[in-house]
PDB file of N, CA and C in Angstrom:
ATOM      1  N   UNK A   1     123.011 257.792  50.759  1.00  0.00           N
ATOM      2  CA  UNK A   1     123.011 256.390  50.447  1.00  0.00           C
ATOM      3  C   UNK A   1     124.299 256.001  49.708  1.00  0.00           C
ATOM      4  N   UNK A   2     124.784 256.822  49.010  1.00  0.00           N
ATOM      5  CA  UNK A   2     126.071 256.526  48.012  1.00  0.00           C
ATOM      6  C   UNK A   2     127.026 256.411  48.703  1.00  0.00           C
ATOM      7  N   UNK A   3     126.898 257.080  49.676  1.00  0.00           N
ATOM      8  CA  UNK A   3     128.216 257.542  50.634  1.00  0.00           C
ATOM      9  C   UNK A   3     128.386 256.225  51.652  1.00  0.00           C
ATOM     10  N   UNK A   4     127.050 255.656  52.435  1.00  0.00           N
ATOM     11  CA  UNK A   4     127.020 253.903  52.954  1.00  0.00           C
ATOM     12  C   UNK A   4     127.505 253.118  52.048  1.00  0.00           C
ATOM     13  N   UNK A   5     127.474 253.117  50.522  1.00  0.00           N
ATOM     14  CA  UNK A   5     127.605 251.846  49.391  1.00  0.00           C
ATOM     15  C   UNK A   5     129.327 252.383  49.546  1.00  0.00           C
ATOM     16  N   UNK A   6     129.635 252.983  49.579  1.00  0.00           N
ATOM     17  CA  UNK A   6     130.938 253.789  49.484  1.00  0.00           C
ATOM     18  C   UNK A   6     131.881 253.045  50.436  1.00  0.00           C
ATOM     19  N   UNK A   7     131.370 253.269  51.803  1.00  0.00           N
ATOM     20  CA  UNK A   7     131.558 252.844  52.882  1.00  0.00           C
ATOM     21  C   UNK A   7     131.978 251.936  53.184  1.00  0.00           C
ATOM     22  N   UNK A   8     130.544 250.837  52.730  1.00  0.00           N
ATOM     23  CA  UNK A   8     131.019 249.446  53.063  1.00  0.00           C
ATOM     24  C   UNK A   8     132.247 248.576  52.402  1.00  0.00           C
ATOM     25  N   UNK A   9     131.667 248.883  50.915  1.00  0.00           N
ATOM     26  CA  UNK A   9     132.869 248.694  49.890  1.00  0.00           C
ATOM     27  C   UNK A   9     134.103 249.100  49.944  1.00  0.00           C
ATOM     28  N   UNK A  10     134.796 249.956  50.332  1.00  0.00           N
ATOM     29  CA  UNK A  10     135.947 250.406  51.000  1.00  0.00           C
ATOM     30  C   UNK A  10     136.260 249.634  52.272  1.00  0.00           C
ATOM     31  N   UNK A  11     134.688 249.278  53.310  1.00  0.00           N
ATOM     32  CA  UNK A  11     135.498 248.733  54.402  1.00  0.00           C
ATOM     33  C   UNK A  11     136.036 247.056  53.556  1.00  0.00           C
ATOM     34  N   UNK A  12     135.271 246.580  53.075  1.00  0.00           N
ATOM     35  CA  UNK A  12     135.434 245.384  52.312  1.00  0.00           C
ATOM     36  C   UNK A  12     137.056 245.330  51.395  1.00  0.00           C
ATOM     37  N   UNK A  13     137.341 246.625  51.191  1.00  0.00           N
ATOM     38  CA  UNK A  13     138.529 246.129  50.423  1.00  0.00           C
ATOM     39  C   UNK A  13     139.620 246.489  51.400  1.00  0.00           C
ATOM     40  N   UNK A  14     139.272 247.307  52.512  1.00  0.00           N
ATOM     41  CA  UNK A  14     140.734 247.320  53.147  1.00  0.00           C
ATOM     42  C   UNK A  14     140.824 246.045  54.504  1.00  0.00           C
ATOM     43  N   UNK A  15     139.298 245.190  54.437  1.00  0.00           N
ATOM     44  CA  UNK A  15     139.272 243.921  54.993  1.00  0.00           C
ATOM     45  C   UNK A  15     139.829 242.975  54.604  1.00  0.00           C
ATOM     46  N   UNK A  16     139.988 242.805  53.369  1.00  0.00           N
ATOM     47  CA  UNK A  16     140.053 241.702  52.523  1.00  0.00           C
ATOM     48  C   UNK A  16     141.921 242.372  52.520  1.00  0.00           C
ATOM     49  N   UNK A  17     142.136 242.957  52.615  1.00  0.00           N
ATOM     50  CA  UNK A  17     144.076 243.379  52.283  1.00  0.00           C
ATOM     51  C   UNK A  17     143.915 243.487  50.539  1.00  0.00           C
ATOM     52  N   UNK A  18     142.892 243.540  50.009  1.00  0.00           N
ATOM     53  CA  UNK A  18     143.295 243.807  49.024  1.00  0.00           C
ATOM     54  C   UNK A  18     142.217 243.979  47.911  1.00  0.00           C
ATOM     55  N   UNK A  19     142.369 244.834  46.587  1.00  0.00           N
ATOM     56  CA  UNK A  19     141.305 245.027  46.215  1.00  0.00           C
ATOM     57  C   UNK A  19     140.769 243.984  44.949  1.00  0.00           C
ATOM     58  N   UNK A  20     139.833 243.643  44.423  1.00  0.00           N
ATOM     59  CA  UNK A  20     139.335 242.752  43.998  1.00  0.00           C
ATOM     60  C   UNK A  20     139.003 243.249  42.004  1.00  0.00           C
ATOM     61  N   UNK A  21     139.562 242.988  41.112  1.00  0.00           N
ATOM     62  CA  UNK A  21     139.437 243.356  40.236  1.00  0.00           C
ATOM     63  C   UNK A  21     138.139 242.730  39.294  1.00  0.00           C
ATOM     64  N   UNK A  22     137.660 243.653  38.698  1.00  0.00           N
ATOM     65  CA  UNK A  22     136.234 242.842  37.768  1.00  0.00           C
ATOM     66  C   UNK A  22     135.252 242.810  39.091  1.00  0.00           C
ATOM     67  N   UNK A  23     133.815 242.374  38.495  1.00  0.00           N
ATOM     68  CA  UNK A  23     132.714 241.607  39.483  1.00  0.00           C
ATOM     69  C   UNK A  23     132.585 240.563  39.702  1.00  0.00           C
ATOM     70  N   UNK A  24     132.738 239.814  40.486  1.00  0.00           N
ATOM     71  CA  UNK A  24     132.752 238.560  40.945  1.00  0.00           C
ATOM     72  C   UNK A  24     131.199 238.352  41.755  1.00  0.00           C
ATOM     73  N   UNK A  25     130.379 237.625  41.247  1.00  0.00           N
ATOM     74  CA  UNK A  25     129.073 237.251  41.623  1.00  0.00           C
ATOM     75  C   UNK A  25     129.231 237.094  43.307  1.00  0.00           C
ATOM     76  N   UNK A  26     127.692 237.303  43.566  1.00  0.00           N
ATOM     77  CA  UNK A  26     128.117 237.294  45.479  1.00  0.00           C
ATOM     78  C   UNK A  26     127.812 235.383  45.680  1.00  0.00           C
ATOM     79  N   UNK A  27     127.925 235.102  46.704  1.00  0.00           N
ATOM     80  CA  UNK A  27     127.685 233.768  47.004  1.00  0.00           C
ATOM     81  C   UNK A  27     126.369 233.498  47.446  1.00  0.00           C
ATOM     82  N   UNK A  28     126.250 232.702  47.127  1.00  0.00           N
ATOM     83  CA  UNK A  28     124.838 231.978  47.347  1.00  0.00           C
ATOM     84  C   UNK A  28     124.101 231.737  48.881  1.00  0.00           C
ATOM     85  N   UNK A  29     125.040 231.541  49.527  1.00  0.00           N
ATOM     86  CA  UNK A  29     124.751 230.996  51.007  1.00  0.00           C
ATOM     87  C   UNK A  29     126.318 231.346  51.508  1.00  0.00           C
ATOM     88  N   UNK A  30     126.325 231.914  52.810  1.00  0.00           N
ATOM     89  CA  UNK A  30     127.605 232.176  53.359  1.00  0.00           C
ATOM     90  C   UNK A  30     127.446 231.635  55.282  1.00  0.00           C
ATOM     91  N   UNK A  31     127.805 230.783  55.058  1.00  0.00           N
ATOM     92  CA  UNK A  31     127.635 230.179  56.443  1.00  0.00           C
ATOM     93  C   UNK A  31     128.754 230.460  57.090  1.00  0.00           C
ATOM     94  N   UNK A  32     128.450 231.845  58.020  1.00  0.00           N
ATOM     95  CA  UNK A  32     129.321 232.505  58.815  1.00  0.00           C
ATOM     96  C   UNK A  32     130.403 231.779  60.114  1.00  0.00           C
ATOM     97  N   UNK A  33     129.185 230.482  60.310  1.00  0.00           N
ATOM     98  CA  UNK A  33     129.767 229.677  61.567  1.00  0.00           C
ATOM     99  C   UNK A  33     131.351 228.636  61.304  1.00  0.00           C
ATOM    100  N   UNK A  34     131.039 228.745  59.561  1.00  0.00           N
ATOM    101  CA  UNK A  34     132.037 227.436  58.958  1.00  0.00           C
ATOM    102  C   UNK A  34     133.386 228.201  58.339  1.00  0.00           C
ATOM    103  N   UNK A  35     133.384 229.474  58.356  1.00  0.00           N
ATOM    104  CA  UNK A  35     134.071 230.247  57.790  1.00  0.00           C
ATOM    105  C   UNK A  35     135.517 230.440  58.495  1.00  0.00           C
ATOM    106  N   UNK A  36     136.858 230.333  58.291  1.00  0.00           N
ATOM    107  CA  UNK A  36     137.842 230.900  58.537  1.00  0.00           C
ATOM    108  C   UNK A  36     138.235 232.183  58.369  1.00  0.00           C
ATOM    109  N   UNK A  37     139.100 232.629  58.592  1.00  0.00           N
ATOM    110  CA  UNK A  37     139.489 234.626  58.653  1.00  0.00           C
ATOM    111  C   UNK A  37     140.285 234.268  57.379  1.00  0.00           C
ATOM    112  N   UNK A  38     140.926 233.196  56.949  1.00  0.00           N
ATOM    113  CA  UNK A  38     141.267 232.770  55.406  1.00  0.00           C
ATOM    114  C   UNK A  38     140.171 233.120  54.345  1.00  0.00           C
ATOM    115  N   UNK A  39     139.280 232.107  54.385  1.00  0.00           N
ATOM    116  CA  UNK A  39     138.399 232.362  53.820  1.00  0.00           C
ATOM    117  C   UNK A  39     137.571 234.214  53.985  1.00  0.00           C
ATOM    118  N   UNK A  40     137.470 234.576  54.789  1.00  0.00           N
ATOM    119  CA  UNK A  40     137.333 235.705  54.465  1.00  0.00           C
ATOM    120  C   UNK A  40     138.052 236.975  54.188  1.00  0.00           C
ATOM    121  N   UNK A  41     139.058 236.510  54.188  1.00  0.00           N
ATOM    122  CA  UNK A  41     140.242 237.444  53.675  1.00  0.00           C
ATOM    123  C   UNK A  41     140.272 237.269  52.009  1.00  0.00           C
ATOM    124  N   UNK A  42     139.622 236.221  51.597  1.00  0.00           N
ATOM    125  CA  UNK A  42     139.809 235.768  50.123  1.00  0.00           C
ATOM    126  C   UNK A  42     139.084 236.019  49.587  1.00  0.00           C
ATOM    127  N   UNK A  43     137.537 236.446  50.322  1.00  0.00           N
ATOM    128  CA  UNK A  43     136.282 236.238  49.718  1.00  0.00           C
ATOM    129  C   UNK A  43     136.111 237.476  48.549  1.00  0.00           C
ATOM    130  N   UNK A  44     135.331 237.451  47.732  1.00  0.00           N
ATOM    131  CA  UNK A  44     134.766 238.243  46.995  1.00  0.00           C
ATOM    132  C   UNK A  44     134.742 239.748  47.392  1.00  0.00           C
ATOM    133  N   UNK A  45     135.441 241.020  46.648  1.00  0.00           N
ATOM    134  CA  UNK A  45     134.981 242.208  47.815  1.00  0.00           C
ATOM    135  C   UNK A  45     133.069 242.324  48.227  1.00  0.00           C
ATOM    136  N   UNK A  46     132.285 241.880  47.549  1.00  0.00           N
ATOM    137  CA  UNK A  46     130.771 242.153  47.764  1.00  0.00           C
ATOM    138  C   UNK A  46     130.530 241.362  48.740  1.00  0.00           C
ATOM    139  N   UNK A  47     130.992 239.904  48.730  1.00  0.00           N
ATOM    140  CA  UNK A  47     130.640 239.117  49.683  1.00  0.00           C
ATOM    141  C   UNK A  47     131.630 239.610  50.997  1.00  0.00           C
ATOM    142  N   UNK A  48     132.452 240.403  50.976  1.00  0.00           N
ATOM    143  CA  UNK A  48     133.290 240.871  52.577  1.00  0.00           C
ATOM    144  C   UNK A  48     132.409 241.704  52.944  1.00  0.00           C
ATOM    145  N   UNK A  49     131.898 243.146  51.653  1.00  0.00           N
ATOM    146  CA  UNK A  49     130.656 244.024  52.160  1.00  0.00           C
ATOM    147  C   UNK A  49     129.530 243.386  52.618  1.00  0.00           C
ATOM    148  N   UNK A  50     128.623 242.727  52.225  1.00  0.00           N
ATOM    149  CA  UNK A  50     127.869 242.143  53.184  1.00  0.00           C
ATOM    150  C   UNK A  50     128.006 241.623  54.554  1.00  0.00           C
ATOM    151  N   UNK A  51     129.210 240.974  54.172  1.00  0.00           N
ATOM    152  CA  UNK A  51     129.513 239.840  55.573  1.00  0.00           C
ATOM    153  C   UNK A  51     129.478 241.295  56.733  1.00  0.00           C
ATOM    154  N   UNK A  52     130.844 242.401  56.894  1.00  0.00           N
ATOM    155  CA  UNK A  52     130.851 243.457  57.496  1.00  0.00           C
ATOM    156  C   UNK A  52     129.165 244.193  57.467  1.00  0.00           C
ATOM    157  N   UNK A  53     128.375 243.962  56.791  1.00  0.00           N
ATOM    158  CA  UNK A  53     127.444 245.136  57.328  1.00  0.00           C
ATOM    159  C   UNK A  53     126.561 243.865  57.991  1.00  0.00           C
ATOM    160  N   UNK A  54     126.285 242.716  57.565  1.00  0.00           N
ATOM    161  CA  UNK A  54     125.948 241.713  58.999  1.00  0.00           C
ATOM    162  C   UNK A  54     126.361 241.819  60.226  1.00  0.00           C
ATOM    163  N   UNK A  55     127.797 241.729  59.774  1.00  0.00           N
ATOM    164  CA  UNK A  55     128.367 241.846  61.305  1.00  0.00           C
ATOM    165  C   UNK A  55     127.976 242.850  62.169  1.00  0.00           C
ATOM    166  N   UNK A  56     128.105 243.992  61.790  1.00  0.00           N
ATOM    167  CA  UNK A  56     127.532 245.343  62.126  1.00  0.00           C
ATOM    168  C   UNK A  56     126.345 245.492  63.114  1.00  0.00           C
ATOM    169  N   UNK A  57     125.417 244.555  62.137  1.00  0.00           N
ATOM    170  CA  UNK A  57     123.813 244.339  63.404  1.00  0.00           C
ATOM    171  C   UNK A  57     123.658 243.783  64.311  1.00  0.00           C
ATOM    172  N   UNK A  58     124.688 242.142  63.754  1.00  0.00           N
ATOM    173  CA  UNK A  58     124.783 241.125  64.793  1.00  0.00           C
ATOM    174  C   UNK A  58     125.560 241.984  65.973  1.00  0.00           C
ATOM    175  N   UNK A  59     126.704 242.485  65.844  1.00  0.00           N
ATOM    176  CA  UNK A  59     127.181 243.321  67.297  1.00  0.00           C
ATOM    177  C   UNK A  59     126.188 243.930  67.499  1.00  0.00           C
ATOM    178  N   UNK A  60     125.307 244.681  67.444  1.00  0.00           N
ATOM    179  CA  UNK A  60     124.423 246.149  68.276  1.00  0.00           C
ATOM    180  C   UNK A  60     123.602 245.262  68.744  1.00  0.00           C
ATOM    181  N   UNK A  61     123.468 246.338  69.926  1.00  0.00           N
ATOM    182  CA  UNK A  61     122.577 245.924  71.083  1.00  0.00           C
ATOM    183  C   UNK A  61     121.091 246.005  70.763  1.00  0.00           C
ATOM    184  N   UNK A  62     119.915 245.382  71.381  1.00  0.00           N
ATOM    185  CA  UNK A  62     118.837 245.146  70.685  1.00  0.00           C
ATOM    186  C   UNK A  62     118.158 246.720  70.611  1.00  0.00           C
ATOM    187  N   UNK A  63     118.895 247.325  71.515  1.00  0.00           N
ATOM    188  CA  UNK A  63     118.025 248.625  72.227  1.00  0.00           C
ATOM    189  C   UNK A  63     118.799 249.815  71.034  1.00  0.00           C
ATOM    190  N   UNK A  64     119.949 249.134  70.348  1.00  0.00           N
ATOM    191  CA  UNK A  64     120.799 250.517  69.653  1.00  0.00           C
ATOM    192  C   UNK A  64     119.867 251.035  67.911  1.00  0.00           C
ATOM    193  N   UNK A  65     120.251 252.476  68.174  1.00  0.00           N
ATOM    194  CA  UNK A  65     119.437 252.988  67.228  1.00  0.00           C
ATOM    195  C   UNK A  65     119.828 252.345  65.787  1.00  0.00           C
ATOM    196  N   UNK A  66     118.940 252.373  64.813  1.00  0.00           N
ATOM    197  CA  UNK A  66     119.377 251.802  63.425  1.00  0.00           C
ATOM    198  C   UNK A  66     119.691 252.824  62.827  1.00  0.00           C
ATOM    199  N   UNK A  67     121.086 252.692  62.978  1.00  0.00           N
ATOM    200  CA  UNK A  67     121.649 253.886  62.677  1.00  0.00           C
ATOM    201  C   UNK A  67     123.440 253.199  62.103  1.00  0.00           C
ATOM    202  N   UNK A  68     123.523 253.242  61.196  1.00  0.00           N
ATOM    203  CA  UNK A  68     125.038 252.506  60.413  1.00  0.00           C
ATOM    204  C   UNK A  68     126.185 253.642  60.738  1.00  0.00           C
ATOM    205  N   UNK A  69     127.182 253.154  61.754  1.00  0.00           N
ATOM    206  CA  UNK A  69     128.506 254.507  62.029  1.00  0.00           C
ATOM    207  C   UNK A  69     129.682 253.889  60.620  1.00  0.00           C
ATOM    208  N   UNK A  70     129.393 254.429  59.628  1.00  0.00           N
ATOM    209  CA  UNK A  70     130.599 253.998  58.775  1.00  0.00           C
ATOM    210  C   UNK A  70     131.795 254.388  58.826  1.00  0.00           C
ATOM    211  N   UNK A  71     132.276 255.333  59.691  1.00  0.00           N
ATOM    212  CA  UNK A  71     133.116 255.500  60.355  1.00  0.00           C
ATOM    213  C   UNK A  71     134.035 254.393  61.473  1.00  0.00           C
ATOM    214  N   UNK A  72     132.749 254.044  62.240  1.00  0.00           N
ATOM    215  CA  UNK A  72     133.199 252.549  62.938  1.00  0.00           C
ATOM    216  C   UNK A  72     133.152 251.769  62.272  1.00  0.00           C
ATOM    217  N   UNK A  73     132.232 250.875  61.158  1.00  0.00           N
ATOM    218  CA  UNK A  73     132.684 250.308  60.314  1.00  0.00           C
ATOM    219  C   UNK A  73     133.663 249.389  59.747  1.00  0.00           C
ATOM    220  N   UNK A  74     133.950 251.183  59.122  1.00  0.00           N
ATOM    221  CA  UNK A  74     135.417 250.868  58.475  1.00  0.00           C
ATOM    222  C   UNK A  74     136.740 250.553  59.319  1.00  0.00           C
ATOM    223  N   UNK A  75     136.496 250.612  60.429  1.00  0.00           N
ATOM    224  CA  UNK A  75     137.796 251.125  61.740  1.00  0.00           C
ATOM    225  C   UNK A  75     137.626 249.496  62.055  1.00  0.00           C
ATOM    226  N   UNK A  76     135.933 248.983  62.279  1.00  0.00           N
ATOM    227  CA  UNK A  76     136.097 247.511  62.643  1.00  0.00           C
ATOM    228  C   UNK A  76     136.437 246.364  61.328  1.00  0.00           C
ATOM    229  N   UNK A  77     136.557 247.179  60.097  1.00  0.00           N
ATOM    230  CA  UNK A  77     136.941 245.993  58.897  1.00  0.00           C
ATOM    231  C   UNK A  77     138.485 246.403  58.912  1.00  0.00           C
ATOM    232  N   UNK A  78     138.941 247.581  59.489  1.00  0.00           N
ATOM    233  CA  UNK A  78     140.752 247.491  59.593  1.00  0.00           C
ATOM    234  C   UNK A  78     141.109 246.680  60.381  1.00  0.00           C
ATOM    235  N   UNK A  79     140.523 246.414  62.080  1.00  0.00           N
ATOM    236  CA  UNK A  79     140.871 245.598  63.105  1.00  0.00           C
ATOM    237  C   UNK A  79     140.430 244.045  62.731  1.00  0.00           C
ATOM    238  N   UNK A  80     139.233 243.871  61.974  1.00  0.00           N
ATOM    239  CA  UNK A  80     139.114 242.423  61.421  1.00  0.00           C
ATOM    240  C   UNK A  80     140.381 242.032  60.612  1.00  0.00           C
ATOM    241  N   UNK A  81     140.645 242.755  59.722  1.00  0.00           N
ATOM    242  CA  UNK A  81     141.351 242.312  59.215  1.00  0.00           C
ATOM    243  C   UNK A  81     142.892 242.306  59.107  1.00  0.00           C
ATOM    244  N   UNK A  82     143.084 242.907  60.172  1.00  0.00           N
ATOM    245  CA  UNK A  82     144.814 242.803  60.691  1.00  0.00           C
ATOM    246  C   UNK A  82     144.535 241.439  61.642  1.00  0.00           C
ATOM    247  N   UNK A  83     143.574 241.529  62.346  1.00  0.00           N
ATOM    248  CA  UNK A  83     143.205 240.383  63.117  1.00  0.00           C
ATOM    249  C   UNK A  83     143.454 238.793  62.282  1.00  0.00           C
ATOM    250  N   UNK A  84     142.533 238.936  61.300  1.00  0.00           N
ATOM    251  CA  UNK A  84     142.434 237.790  61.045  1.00  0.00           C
ATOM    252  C   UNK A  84     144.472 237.519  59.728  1.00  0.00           C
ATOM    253  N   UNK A  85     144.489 238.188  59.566  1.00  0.00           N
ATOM    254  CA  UNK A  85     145.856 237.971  58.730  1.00  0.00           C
ATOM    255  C   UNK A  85     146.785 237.830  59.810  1.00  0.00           C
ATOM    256  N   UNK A  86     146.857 237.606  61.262  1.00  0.00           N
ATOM    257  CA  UNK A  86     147.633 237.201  62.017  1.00  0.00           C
ATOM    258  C   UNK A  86     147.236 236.146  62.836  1.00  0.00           C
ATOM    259  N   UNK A  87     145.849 235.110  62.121  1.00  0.00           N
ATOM    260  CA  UNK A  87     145.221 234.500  62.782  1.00  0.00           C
ATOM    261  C   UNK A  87     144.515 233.585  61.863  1.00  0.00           C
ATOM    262  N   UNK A  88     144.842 233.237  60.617  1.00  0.00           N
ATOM    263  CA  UNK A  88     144.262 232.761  59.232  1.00  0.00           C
ATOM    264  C   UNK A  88     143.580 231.833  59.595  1.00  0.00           C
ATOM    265  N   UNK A  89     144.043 230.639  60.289  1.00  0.00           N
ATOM    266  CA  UNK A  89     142.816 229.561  60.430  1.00  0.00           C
ATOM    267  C   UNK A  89     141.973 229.760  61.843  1.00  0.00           C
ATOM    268  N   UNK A  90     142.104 230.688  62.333  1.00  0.00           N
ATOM    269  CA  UNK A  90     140.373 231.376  63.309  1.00  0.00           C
ATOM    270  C   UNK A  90     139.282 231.151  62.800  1.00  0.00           C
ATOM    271  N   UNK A  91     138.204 230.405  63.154  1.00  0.00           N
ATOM    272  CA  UNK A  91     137.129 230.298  63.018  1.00  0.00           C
ATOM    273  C   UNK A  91     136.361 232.341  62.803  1.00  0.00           C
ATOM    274  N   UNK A  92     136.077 232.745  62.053  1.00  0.00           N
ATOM    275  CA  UNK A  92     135.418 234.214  61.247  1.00  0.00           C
ATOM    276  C   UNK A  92     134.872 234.561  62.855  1.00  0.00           C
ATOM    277  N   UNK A  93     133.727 233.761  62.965  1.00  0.00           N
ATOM    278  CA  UNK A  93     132.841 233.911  64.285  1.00  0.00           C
ATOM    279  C   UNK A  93     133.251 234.046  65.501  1.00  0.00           C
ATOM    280  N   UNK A  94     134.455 233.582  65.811  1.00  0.00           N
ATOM    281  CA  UNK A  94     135.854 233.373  66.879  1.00  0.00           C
ATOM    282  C   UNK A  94     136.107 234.265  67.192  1.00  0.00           C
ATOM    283  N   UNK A  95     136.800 234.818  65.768  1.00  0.00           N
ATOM    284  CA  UNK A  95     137.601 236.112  65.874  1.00  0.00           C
ATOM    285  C   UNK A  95     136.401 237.397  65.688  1.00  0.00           C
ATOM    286  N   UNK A  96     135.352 237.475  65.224  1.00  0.00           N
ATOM    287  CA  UNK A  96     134.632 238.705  65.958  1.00  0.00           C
ATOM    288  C   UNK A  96     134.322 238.651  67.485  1.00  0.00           C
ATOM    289  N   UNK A  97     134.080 237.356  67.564  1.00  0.00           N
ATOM    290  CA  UNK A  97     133.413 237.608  69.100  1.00  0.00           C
ATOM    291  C   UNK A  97     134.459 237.722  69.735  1.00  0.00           C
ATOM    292  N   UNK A  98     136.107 237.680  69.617  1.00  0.00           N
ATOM    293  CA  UNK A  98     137.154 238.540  70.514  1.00  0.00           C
ATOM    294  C   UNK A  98     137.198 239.995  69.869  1.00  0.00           C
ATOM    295  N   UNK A  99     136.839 240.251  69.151  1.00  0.00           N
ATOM    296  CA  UNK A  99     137.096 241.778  68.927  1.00  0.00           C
ATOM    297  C   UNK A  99     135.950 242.683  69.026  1.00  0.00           C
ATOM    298  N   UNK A 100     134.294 242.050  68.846  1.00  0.00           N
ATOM    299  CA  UNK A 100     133.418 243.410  68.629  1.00  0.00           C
ATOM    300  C   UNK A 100     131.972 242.584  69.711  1.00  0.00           C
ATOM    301  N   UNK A 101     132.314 241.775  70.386  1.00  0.00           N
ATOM    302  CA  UNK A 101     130.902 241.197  71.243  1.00  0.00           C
ATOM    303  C   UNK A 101     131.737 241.864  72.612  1.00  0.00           C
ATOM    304  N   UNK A 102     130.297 242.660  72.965  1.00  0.00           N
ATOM    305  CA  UNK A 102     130.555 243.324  74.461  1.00  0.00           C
ATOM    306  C   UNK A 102     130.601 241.999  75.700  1.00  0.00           C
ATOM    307  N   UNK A 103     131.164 242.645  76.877  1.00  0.00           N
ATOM    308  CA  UNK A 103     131.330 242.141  78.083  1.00  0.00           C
ATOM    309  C   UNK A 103     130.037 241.644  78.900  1.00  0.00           C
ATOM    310  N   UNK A 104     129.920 240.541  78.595  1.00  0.00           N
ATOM    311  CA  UNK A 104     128.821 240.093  79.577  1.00  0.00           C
ATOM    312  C   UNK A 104     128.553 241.214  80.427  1.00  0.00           C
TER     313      UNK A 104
END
């Protein structure tokens, strides 16, 4: 379990380009649809860890085991986030569904 909290949080800070000093409370409501790759490049590191392990489910297929690859993960919070720092005002939701929603 330490090693997932580990995980995500790491993918969260090498998402975000950068690491986040002190605790910063998570947000209240994060409406994924209204969000820019700005805005989530800025966000809170807890609120990037969540957002990434959402994302995570929302990609898998209904049939895929519940099973967290933090390995992929972390590989998809490096590609989010080179993505979105070359793409700042992308709609968040935009830019996953070009990088981690399968082929019709």
């Amino acid at each position: 379990m330490k090693k997932l909290l580990v995980g995500v949080l790491a993918a969260g800070a090498v998402a975000s380009g950068v690491l986040v000093c002190g605790a910063p409370a998570l947000a209240n409501e994060i409406d994924l649809s209204t969000w820019t790759c700005k805005q989530f490049q800025t966000a809170s590191k807890e609120d990037i860890s969540v957002i990434l392990a959402w994302l995570d489910g929302y990609y898998k297929d209904e049939d895929d085991p519940p099973v967290i690859d933090t390995d992929l993960l972390v590989g998809n919070a490096k590609k989010l986030g080179q993505y979105c720092a070359q793409h700042p005002e992308l709609g968040l939701i935009t830019a996953t569904d070009k990088l981690f929603k399968p082929p019709d």
